[in-house]
N, C-alpha and C. Protein backbone atom coordinates (compact mmCIF):
# COMPACT_ATOMS: atom_id res chain seq x y z
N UNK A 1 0.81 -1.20 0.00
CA UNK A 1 0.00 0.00 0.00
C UNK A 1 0.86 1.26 0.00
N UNK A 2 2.10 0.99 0.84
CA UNK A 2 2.64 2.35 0.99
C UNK A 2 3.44 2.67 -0.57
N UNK A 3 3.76 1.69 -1.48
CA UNK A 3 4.40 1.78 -2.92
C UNK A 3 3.16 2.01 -4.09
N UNK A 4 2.05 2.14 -3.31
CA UNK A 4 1.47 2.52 -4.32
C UNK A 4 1.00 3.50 -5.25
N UNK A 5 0.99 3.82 -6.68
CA UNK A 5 0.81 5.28 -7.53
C UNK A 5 -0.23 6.41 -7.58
N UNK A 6 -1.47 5.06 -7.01
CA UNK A 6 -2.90 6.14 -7.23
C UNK A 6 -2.93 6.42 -5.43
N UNK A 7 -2.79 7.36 -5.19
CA UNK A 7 -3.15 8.01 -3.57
C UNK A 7 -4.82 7.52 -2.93
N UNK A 8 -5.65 7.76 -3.95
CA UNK A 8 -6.90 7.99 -4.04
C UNK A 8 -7.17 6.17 -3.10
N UNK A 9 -6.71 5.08 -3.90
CA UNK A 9 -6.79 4.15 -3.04
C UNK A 9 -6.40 3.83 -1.93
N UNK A 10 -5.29 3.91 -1.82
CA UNK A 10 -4.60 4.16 -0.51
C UNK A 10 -5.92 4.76 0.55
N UNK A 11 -6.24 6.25 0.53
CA UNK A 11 -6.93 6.50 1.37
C UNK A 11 -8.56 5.60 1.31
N UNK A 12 -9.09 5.63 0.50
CA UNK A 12 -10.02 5.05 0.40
C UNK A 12 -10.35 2.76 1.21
N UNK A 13 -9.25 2.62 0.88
CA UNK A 13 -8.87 0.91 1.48
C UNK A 13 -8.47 1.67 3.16
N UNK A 14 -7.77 2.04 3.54
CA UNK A 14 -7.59 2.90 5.04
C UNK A 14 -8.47 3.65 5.44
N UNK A 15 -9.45 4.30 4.92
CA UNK A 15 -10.72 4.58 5.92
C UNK A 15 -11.98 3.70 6.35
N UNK A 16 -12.04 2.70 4.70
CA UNK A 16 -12.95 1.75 4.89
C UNK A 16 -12.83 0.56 6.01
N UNK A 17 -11.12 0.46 5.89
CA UNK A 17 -10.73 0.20 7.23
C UNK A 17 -10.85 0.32 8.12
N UNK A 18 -10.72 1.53 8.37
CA UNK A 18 -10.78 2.08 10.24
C UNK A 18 -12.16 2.31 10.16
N UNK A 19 -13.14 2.37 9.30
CA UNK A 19 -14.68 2.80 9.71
C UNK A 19 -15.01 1.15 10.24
N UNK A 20 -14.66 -0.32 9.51
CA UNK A 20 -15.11 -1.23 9.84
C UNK A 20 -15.10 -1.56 11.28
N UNK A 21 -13.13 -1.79 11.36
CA UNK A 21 -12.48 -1.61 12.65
C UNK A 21 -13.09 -0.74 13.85
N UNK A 22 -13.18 0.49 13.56
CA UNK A 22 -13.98 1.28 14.92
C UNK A 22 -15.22 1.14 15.03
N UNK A 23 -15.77 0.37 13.85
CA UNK A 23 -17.56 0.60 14.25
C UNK A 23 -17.31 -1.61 14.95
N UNK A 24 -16.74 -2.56 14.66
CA UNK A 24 -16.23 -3.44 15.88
C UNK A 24 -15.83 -3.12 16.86
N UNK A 25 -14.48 -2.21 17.32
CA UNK A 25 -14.49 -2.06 18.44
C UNK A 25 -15.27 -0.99 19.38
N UNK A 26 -15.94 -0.26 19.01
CA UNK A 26 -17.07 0.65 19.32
C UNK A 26 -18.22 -0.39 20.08
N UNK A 27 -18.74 -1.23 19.16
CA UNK A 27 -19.77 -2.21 19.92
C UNK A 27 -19.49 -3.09 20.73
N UNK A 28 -18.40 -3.63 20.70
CA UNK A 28 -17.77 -4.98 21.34
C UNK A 28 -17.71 -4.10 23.27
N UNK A 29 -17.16 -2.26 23.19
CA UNK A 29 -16.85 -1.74 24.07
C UNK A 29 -18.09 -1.76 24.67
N UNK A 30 -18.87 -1.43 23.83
CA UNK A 30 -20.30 -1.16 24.12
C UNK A 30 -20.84 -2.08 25.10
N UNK A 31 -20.77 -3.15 23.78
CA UNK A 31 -21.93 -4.79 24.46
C UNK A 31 -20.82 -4.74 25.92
N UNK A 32 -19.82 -4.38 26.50
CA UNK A 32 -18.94 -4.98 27.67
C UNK A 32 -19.53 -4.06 28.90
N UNK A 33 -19.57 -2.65 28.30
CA UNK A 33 -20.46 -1.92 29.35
C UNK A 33 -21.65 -1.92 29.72
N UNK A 34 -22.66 -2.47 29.11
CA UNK A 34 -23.50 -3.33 29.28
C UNK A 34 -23.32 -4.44 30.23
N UNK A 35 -22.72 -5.42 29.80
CA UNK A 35 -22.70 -6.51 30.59
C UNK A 35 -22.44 -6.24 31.83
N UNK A 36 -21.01 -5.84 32.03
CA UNK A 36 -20.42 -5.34 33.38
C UNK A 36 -20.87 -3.73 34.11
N UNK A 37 -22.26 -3.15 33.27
CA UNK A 37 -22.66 -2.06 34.17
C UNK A 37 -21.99 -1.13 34.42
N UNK A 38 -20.51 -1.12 33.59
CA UNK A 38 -19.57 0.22 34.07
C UNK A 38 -19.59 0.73 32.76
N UNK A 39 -19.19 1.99 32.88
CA UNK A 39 -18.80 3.10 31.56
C UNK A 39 -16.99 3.22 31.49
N UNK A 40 -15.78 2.07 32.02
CA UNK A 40 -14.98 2.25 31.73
C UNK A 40 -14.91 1.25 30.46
N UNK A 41 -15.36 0.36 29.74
CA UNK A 41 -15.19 -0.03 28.90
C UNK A 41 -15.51 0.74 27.48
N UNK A 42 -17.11 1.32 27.48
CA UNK A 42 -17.29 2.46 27.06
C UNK A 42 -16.35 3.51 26.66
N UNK A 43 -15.65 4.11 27.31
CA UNK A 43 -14.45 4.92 27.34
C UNK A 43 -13.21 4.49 26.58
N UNK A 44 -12.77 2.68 27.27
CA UNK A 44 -11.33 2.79 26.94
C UNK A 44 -11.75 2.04 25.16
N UNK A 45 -12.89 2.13 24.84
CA UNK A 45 -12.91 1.89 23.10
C UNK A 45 -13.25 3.08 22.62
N UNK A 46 -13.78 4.05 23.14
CA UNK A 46 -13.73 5.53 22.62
C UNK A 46 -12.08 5.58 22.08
N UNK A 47 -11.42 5.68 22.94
CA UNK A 47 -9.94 6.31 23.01
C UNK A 47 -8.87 5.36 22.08
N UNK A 48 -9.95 4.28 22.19
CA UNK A 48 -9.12 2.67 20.76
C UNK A 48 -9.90 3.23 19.51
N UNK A 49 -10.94 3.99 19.28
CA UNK A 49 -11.44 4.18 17.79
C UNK A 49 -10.50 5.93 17.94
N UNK A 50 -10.21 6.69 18.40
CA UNK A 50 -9.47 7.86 18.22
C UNK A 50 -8.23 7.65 17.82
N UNK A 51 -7.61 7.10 18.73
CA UNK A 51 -6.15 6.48 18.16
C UNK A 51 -6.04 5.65 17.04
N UNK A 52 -7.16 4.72 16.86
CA UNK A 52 -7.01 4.53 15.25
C UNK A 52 -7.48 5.32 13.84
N UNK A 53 -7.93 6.02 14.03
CA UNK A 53 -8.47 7.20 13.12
C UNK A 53 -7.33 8.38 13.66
N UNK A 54 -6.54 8.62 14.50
CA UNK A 54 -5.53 9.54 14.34
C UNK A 54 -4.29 8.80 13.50
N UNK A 55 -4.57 7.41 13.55
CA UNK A 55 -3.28 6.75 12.72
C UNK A 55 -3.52 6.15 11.54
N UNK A 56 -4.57 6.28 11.25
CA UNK A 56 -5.11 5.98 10.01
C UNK A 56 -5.03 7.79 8.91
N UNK A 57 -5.17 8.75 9.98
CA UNK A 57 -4.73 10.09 9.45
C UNK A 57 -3.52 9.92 9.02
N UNK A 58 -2.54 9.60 10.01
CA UNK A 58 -1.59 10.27 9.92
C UNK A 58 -0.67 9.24 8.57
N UNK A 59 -1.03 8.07 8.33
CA UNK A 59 -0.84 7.39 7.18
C UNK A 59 -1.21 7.90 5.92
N UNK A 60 -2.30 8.34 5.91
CA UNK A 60 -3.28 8.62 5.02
C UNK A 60 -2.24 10.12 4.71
N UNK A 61 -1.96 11.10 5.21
CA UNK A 61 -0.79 12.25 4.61
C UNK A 61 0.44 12.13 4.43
N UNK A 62 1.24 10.62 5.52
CA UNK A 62 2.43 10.85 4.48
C UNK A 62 2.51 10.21 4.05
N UNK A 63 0.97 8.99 2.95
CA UNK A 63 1.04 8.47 1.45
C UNK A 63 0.87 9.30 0.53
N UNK A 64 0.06 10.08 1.10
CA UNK A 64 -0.38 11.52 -0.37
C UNK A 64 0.90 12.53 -0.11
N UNK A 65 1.35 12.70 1.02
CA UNK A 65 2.61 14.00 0.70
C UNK A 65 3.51 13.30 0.27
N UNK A 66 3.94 12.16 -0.11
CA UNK A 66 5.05 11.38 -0.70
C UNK A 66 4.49 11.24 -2.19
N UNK A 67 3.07 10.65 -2.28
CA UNK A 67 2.87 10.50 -3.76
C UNK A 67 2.97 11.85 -4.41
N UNK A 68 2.33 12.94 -3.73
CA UNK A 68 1.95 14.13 -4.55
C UNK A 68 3.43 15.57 -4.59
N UNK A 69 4.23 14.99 -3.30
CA UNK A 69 5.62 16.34 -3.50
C UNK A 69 6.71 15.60 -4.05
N UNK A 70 7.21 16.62 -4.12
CA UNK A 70 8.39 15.78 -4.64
C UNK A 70 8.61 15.02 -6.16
N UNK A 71 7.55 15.27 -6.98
CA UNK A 71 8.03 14.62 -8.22
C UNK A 71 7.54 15.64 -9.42
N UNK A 72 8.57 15.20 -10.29
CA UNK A 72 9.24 16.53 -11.38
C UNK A 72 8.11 15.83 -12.38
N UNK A 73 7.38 16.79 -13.20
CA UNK A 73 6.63 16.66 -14.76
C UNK A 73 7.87 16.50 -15.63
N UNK A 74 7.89 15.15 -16.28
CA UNK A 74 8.33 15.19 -17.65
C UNK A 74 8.30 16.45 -18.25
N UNK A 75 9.15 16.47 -19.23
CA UNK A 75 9.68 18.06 -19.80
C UNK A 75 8.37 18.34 -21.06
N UNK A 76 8.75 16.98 -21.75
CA UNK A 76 7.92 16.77 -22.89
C UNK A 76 6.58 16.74 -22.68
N UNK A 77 6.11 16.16 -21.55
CA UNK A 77 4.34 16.02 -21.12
C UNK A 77 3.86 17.62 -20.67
N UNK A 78 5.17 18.24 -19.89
CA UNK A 78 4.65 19.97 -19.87
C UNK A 78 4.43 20.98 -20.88
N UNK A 79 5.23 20.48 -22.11
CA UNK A 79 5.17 21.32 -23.14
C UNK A 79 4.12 20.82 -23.69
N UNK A 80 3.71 19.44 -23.69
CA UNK A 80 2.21 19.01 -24.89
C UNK A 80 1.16 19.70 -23.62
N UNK A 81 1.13 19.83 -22.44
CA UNK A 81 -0.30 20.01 -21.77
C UNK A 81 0.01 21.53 -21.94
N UNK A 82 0.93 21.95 -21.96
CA UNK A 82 1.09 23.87 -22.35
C UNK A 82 0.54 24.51 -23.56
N UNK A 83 0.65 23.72 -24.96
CA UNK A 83 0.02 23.47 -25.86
C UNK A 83 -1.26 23.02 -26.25
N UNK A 84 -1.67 22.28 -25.29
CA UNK A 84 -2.96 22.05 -26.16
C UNK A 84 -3.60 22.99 -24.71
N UNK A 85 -3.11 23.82 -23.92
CA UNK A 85 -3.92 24.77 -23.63
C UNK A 85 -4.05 25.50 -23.90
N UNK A 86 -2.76 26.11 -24.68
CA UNK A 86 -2.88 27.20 -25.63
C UNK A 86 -3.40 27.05 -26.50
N UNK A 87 -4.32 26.08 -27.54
CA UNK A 87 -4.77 25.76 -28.44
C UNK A 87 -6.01 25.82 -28.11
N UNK A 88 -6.52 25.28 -26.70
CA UNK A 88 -7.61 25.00 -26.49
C UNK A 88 -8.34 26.48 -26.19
N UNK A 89 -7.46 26.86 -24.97
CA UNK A 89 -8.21 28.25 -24.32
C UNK A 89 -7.33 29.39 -25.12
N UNK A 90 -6.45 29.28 -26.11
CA UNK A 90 -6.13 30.63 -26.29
C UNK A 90 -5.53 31.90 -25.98
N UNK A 91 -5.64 31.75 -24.81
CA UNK A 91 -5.22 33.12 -24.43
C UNK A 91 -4.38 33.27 -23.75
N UNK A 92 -3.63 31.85 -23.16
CA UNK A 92 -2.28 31.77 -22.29
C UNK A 92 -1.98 30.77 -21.34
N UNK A 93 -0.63 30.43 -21.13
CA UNK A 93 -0.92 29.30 -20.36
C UNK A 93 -0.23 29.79 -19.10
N UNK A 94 -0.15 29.58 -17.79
CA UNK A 94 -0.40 30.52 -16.86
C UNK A 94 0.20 30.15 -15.57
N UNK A 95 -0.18 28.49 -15.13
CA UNK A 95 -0.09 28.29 -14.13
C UNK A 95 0.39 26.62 -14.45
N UNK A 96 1.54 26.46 -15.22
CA UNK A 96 1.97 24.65 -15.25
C UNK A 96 3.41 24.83 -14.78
């Protein structure tokens, strides 16, 4: 996952993740405070679905700040997308 080109999956397979993951350990905390009548179980799966959604963040930016900084446009692919914007819109190309 972490070698992979499209970012878009990456995040998408890692949230579907941690939504499965925290919505299990969310209930499992649940059904325990229930059983045992206390609200510390309650709690200590609050603080197990935060910490995994803060680390499922923090994966999730440095796959996209690795896929997305740091890499140079081909010379040749900047001059054809400079071109056919100048062709297309005319009036200048501005911001490649």
């Amino acid at each position: 996952m972490a070698r992979g080109t499209d970012p878009s999956v990456n995040v998408v397979l890692m949230e579907d993740l941690a939504a499965v993951t925290g919505v299990a350990v969310a209930s499992s905390c649940m059904y325990a405070s229930y059983i045992y009548s206390n609200h510390i179980p309650d709690a200590v799966g609050s603080i197990i679905v935060g910490t995994l959604l803060a680390g499922v963040s923090a994966f999730i930016i440095k796959t996209n700040s690795n896929a997305l900084l740091g890499r140079l446009v081909c010379e040749v692919r900047l001059m054809s997308t400079a071109i056919f914007y100048l062709r297309k819109v005319g009036k200048g190309c501005w911001d490649l």
